[in-house]
N, C-alpha and C. Protein backbone atom coordinates (compact mmCIF):
# COMPACT_ATOMS: atom_id res chain seq x y z
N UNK A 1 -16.65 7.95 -5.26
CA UNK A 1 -17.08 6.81 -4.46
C UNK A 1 -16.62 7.02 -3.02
N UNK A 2 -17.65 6.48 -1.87
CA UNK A 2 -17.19 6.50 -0.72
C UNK A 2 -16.45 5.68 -0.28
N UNK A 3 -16.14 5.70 0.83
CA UNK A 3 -15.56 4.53 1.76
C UNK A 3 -16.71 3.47 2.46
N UNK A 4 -16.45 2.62 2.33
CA UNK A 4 -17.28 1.50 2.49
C UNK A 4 -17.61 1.12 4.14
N UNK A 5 -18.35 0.40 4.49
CA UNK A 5 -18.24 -0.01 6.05
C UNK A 5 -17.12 -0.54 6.49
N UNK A 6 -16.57 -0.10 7.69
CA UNK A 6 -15.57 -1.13 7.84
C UNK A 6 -15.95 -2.16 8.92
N UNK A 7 -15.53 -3.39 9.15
CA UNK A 7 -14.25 -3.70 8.38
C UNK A 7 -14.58 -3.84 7.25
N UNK A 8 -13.17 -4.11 6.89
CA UNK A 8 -13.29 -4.64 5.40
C UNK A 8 -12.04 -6.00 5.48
N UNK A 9 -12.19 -6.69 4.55
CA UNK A 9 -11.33 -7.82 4.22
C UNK A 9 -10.26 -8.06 3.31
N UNK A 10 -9.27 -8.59 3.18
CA UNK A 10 -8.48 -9.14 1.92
C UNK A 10 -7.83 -10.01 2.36
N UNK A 11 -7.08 -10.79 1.55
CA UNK A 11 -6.36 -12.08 1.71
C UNK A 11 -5.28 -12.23 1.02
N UNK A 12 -4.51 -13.54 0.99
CA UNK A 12 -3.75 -13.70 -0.25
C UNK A 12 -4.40 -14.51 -1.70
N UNK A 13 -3.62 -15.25 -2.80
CA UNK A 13 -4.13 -15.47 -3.72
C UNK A 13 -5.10 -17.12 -3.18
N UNK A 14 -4.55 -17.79 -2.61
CA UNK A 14 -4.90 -19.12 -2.10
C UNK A 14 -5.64 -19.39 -0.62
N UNK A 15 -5.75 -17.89 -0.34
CA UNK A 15 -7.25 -17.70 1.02
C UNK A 15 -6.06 -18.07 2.38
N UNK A 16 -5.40 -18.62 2.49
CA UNK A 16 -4.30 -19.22 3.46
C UNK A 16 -4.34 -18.36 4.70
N UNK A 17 -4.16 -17.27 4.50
CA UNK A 17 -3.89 -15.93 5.00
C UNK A 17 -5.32 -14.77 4.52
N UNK A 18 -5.45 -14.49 5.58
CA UNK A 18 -6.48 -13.41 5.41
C UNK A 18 -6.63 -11.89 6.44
N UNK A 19 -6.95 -10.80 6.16
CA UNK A 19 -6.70 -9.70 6.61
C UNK A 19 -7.77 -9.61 7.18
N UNK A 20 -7.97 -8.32 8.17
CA UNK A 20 -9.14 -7.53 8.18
C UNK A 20 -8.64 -6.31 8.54
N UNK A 21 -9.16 -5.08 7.70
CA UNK A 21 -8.97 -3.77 8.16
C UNK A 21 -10.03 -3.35 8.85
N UNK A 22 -9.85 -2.68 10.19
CA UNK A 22 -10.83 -2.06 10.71
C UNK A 22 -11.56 -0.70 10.90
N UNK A 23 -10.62 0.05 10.19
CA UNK A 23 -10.78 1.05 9.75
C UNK A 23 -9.86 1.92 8.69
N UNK A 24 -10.57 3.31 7.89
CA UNK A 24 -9.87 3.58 6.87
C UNK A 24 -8.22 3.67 7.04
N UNK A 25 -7.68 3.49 5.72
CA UNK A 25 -6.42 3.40 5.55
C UNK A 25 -5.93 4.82 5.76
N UNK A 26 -5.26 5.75 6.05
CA UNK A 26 -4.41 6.55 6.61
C UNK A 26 -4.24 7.24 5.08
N UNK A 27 -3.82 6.56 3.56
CA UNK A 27 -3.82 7.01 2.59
C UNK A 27 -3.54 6.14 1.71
N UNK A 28 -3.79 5.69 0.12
CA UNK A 28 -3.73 5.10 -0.51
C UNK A 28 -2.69 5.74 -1.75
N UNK A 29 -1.99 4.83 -2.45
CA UNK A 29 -1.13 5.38 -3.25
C UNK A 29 -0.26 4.31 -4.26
N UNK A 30 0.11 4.88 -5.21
CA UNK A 30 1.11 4.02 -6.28
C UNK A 30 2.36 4.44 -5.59
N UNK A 31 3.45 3.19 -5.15
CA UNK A 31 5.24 3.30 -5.94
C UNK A 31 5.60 3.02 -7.23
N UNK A 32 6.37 3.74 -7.56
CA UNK A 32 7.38 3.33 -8.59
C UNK A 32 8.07 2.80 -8.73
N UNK A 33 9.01 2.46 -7.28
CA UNK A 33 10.33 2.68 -7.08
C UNK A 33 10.42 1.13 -7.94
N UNK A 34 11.71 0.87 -8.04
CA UNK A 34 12.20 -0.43 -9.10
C UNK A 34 11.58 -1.72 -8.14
N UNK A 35 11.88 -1.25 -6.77
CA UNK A 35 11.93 -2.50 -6.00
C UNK A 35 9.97 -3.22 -6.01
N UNK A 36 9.01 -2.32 -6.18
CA UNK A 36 7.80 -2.41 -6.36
C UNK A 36 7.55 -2.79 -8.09
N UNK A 37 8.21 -2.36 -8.58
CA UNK A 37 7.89 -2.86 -10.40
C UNK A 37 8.55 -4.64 -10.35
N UNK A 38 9.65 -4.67 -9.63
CA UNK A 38 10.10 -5.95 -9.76
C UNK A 38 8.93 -7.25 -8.79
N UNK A 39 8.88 -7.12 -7.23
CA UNK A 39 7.76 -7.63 -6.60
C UNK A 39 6.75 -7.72 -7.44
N UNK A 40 6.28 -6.69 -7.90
CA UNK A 40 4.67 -6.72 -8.01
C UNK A 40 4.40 -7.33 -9.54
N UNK A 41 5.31 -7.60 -10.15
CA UNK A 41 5.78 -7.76 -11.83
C UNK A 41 4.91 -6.82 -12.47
N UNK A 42 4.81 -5.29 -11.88
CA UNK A 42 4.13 -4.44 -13.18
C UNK A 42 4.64 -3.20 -13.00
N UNK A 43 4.19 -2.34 -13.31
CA UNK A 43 4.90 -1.11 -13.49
C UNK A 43 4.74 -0.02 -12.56
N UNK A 44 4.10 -0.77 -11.25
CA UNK A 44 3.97 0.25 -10.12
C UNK A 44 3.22 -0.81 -8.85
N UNK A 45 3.09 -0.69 -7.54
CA UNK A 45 2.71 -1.29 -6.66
C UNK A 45 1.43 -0.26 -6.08
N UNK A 46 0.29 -0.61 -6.02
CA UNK A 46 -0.82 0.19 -5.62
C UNK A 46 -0.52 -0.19 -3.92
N UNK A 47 -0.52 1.01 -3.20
CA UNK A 47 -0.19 0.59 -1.43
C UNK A 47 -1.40 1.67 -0.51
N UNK A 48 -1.41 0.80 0.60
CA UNK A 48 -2.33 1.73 1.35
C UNK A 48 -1.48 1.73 2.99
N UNK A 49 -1.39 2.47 3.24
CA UNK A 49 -1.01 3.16 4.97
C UNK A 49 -2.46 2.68 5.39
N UNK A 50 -1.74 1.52 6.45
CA UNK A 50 -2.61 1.68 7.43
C UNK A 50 -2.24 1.54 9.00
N UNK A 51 -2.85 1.60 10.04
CA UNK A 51 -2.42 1.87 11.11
C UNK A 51 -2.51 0.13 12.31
N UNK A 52 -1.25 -0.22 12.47
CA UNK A 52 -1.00 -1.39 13.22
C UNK A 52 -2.38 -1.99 13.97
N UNK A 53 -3.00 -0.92 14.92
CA UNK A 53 -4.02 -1.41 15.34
C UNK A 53 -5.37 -1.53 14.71
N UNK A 54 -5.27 -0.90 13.20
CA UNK A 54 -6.14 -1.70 12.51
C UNK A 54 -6.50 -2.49 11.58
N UNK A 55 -5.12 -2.89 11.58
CA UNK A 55 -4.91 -4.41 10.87
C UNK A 55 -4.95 -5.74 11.32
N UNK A 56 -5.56 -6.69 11.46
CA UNK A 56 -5.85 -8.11 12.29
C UNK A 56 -5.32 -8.99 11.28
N UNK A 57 -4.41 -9.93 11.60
CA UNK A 57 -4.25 -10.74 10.34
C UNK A 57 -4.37 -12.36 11.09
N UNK A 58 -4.79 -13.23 10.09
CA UNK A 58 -4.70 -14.65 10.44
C UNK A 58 -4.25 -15.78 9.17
N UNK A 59 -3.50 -16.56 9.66
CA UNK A 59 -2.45 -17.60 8.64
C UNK A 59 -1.44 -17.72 9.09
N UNK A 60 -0.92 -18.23 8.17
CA UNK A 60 0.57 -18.75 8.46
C UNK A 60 1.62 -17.13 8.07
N UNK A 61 2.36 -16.77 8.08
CA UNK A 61 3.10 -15.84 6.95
C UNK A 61 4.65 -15.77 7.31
N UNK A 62 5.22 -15.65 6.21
CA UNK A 62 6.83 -15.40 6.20
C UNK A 62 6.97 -14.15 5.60
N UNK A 63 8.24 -13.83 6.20
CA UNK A 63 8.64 -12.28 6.18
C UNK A 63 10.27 -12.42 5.47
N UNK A 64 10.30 -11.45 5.16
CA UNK A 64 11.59 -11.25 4.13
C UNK A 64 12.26 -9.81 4.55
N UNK A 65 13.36 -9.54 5.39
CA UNK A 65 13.74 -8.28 5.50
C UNK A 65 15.00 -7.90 4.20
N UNK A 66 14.98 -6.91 3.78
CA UNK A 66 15.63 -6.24 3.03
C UNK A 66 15.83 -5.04 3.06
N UNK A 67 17.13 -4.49 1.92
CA UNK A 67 16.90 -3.14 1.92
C UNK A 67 16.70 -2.34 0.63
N UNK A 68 15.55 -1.63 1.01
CA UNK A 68 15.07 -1.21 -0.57
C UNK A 68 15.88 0.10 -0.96
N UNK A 69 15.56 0.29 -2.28
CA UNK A 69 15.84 1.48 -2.94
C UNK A 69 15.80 2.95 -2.26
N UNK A 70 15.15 2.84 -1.23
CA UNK A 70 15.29 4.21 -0.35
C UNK A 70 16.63 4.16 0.66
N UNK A 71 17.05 2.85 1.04
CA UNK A 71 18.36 2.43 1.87
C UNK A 71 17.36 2.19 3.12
N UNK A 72 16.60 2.32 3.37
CA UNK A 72 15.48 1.87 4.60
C UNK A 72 15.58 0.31 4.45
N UNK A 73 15.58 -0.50 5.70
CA UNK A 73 15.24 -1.87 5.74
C UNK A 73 13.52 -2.39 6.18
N UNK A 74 12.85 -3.03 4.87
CA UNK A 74 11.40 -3.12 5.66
C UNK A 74 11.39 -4.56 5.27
N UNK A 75 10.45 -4.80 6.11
CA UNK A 75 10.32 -6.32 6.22
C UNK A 75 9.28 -6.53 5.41
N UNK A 76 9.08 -7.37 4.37
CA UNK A 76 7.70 -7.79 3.59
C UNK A 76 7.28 -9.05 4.10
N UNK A 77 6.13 -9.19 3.95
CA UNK A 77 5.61 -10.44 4.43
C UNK A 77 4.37 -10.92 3.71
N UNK A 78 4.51 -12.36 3.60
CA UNK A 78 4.32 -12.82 2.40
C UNK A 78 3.04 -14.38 2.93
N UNK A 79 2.54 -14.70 2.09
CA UNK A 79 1.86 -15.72 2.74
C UNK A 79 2.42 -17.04 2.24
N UNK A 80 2.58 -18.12 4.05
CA UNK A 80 3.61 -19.05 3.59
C UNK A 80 2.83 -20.31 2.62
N UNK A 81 2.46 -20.41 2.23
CA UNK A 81 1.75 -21.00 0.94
C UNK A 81 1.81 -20.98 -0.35
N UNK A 82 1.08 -19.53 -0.23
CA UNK A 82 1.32 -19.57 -1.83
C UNK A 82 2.40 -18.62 -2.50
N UNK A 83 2.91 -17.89 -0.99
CA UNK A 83 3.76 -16.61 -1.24
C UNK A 83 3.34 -15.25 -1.92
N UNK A 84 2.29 -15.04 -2.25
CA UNK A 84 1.47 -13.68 -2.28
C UNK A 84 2.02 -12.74 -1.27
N UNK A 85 2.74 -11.86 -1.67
CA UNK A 85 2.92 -10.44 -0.95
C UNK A 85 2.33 -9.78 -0.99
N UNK A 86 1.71 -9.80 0.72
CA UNK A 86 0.57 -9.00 1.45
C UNK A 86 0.60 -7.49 2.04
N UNK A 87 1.84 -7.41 2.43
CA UNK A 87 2.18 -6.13 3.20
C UNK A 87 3.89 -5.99 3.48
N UNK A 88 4.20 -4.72 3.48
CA UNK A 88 5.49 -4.45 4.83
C UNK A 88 5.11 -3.76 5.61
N UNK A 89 6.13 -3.99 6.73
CA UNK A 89 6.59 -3.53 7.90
C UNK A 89 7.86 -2.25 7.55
N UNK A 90 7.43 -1.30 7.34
CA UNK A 90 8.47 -0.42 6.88
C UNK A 90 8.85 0.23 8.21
N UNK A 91 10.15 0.93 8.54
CA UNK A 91 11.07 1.52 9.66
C UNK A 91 10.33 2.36 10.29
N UNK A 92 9.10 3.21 9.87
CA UNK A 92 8.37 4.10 10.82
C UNK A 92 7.30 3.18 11.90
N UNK A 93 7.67 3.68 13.04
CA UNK A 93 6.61 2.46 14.13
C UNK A 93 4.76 2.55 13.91
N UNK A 94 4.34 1.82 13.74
CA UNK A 94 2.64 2.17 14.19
C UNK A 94 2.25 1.89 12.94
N UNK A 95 2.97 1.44 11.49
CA UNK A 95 2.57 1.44 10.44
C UNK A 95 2.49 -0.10 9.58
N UNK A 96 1.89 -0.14 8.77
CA UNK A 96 1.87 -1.17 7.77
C UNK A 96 1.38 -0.78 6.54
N UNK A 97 2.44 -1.49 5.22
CA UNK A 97 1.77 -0.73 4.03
C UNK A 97 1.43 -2.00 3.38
N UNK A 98 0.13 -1.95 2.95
CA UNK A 98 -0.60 -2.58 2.67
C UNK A 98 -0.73 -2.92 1.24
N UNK A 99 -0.56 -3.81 0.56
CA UNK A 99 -0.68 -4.39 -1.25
C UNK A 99 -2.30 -3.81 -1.42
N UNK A 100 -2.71 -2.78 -2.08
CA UNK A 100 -3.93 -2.42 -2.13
C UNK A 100 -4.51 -3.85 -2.63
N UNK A 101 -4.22 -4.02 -3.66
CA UNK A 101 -4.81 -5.38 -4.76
C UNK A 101 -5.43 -6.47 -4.16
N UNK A 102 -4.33 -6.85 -2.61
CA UNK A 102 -5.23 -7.68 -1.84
C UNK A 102 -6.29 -7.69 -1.60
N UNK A 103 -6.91 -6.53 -1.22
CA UNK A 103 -8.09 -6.40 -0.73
C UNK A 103 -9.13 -7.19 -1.69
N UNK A 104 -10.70 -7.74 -0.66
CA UNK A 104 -11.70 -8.48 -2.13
C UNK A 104 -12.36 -7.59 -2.55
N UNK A 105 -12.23 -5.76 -1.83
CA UNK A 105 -13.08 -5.28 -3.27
C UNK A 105 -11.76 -3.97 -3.07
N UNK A 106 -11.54 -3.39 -4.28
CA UNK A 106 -10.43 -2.43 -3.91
C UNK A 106 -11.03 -1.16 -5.03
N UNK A 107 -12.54 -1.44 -5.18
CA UNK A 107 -12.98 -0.13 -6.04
C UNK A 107 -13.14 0.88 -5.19
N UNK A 108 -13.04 1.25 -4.13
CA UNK A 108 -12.92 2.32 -3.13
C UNK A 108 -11.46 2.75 -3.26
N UNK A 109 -10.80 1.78 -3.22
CA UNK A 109 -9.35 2.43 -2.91
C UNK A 109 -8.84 3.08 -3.95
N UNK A 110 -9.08 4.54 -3.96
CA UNK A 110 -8.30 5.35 -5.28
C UNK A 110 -6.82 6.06 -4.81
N UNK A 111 -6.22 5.85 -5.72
CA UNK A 111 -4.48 6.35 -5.27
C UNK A 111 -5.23 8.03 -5.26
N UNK A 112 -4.50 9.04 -4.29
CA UNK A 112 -4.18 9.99 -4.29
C UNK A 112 -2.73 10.12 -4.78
N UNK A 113 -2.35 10.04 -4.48
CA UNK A 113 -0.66 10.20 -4.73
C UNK A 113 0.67 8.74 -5.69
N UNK A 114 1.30 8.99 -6.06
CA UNK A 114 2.53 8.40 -6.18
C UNK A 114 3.87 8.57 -5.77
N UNK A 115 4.61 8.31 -5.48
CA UNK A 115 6.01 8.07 -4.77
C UNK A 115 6.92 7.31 -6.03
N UNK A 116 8.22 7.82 -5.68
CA UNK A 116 8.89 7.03 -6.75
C UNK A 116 8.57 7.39 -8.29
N UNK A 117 8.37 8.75 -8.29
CA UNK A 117 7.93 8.89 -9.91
C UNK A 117 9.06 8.95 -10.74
N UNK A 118 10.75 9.35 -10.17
CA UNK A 118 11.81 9.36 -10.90
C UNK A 118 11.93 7.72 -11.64
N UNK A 119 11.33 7.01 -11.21
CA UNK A 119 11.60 5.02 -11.24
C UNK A 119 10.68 4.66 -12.03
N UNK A 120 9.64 5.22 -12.29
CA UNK A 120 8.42 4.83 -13.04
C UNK A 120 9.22 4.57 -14.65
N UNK A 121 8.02 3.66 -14.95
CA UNK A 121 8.30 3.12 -16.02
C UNK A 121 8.17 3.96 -17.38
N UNK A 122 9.16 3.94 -18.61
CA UNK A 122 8.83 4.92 -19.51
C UNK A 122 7.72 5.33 -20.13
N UNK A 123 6.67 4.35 -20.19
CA UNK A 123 5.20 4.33 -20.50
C UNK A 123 4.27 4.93 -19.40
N UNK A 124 4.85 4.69 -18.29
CA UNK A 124 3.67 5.01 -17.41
C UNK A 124 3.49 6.88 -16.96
N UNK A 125 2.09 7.03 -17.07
CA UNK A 125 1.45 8.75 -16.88
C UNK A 125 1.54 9.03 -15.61
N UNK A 126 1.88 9.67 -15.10
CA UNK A 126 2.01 10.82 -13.63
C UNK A 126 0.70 11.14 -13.84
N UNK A 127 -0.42 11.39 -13.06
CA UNK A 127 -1.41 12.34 -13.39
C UNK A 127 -0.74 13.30 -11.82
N UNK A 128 -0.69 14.72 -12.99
CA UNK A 128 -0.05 15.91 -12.27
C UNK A 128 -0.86 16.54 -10.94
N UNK A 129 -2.47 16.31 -10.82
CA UNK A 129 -3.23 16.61 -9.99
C UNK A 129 -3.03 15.91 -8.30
N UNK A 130 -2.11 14.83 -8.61
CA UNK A 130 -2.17 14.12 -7.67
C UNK A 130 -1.21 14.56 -6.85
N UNK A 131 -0.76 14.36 -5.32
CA UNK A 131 0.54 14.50 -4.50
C UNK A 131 1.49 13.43 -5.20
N UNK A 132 2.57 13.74 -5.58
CA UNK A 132 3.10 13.35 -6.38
C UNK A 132 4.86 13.28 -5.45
N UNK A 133 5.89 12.20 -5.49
CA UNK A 133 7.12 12.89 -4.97
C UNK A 133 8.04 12.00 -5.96
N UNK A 134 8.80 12.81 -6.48
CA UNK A 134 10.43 11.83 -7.15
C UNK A 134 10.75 11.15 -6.28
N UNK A 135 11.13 10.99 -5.40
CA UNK A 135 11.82 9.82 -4.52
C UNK A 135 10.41 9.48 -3.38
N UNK A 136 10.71 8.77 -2.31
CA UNK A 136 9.94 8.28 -1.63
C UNK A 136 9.24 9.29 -0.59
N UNK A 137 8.41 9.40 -0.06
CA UNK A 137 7.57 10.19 0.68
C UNK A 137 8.04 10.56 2.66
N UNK A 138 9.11 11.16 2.79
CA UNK A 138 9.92 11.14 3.95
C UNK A 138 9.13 11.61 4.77
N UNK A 139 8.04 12.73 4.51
CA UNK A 139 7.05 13.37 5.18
C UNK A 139 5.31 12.95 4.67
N UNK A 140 4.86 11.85 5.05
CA UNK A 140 3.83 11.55 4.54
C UNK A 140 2.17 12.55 4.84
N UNK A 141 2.57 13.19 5.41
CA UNK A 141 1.44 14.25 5.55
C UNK A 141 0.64 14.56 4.32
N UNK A 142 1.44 14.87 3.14
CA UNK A 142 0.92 15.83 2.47
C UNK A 142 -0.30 14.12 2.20
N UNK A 143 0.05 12.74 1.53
CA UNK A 143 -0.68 11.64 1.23
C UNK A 143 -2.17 11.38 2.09
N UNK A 144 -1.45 11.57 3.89
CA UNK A 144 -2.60 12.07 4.76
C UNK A 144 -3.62 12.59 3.98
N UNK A 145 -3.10 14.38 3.84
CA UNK A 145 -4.16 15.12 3.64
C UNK A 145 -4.87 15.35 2.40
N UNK A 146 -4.19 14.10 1.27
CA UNK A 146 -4.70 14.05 0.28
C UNK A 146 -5.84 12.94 0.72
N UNK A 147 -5.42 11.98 1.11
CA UNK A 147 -6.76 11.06 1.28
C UNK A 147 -7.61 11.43 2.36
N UNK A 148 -7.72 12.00 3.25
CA UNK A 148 -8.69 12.96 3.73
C UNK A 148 -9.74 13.78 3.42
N UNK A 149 -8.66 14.57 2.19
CA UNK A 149 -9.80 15.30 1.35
C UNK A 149 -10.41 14.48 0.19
N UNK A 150 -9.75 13.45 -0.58
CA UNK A 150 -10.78 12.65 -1.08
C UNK A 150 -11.71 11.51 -1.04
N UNK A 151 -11.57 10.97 0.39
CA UNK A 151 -12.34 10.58 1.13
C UNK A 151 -13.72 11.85 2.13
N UNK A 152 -13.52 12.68 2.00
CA UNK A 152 -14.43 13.20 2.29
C UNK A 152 -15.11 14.53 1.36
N UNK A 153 -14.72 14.67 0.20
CA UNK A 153 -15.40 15.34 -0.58
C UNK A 153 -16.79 15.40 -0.79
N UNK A 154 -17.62 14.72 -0.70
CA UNK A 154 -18.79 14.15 -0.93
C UNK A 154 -20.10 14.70 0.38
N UNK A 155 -19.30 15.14 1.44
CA UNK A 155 -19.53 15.53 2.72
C UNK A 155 -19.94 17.08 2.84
């Protein structure tokens, strides 16, 4: 499947808050890490990189800084309503990682990669084809050039 026109849209669960991406996400991907199984209440957080200036957001929203399982402090932010966690603000500048799920259609968005596979849950499959890292992704290039090439295979 391709990538769709952009923009594209998502929101939180109660519309309060609503996104617009304006162009493709940078790379799409599963965590593992504990701190994403606990948030997300499942056994991995589907996330997309995307780039500050092409994210537009409108609502109310509250933010929550912490420090996760990598020892990095990122700020999540949440919509002040219904509290649906929409995105962080993680320590690298120019970025936002994005709750794929938000989005209203997210059949485009296929993970290339996972992060956090040492944290994954005992049930859950690695598929080995993918960019894959035990701990968190310090050099995100390789995720880049995975969603690059499967965003443009088809080409």
């Amino acid at each position: 499947m391709g990538l769709p026109a952009f923009p594209v849209e998502g929101g939180c669960q109660c519309g309060a808050v609503r996104y617009r991406l304006t162009a493709s996400p940078l790379s799409v991907y599963n965590c593992h890490c504990k701190d994403c199984q606990r948030f997300s209440g499942a056994g991995w957080s589907m996330s997309m990189i995307v780039r500050d200036d092409d994210f537009d957001v409108s609502g109310a929203v509250e933010t929550y800084a912490r420090r996760a399982e990598s020892g990095n402090v990122i700020t999540m932010n949440f919509c002040a309503h219904c509290h649906g966690w929409l995105w962080n603000d993680p320590p690298a500048a120019g970025i936002k990682v994005v709750r794929a799920g938000t989005l209203d259609d997210i059949d485009w968005a296929a993970p290339v990669g996972n992060i956090w596979t040492d944290s994954k849950a005992a049930w859950a499959v690695i598929d080995p084809t993918l960019v894959n890292f035990s701990k968190g992704a310090t050099d995100r290039t390789p995720l880049y050039d995975a969603w690059t090439q499967f965003t443009h295979k088809d080409t």
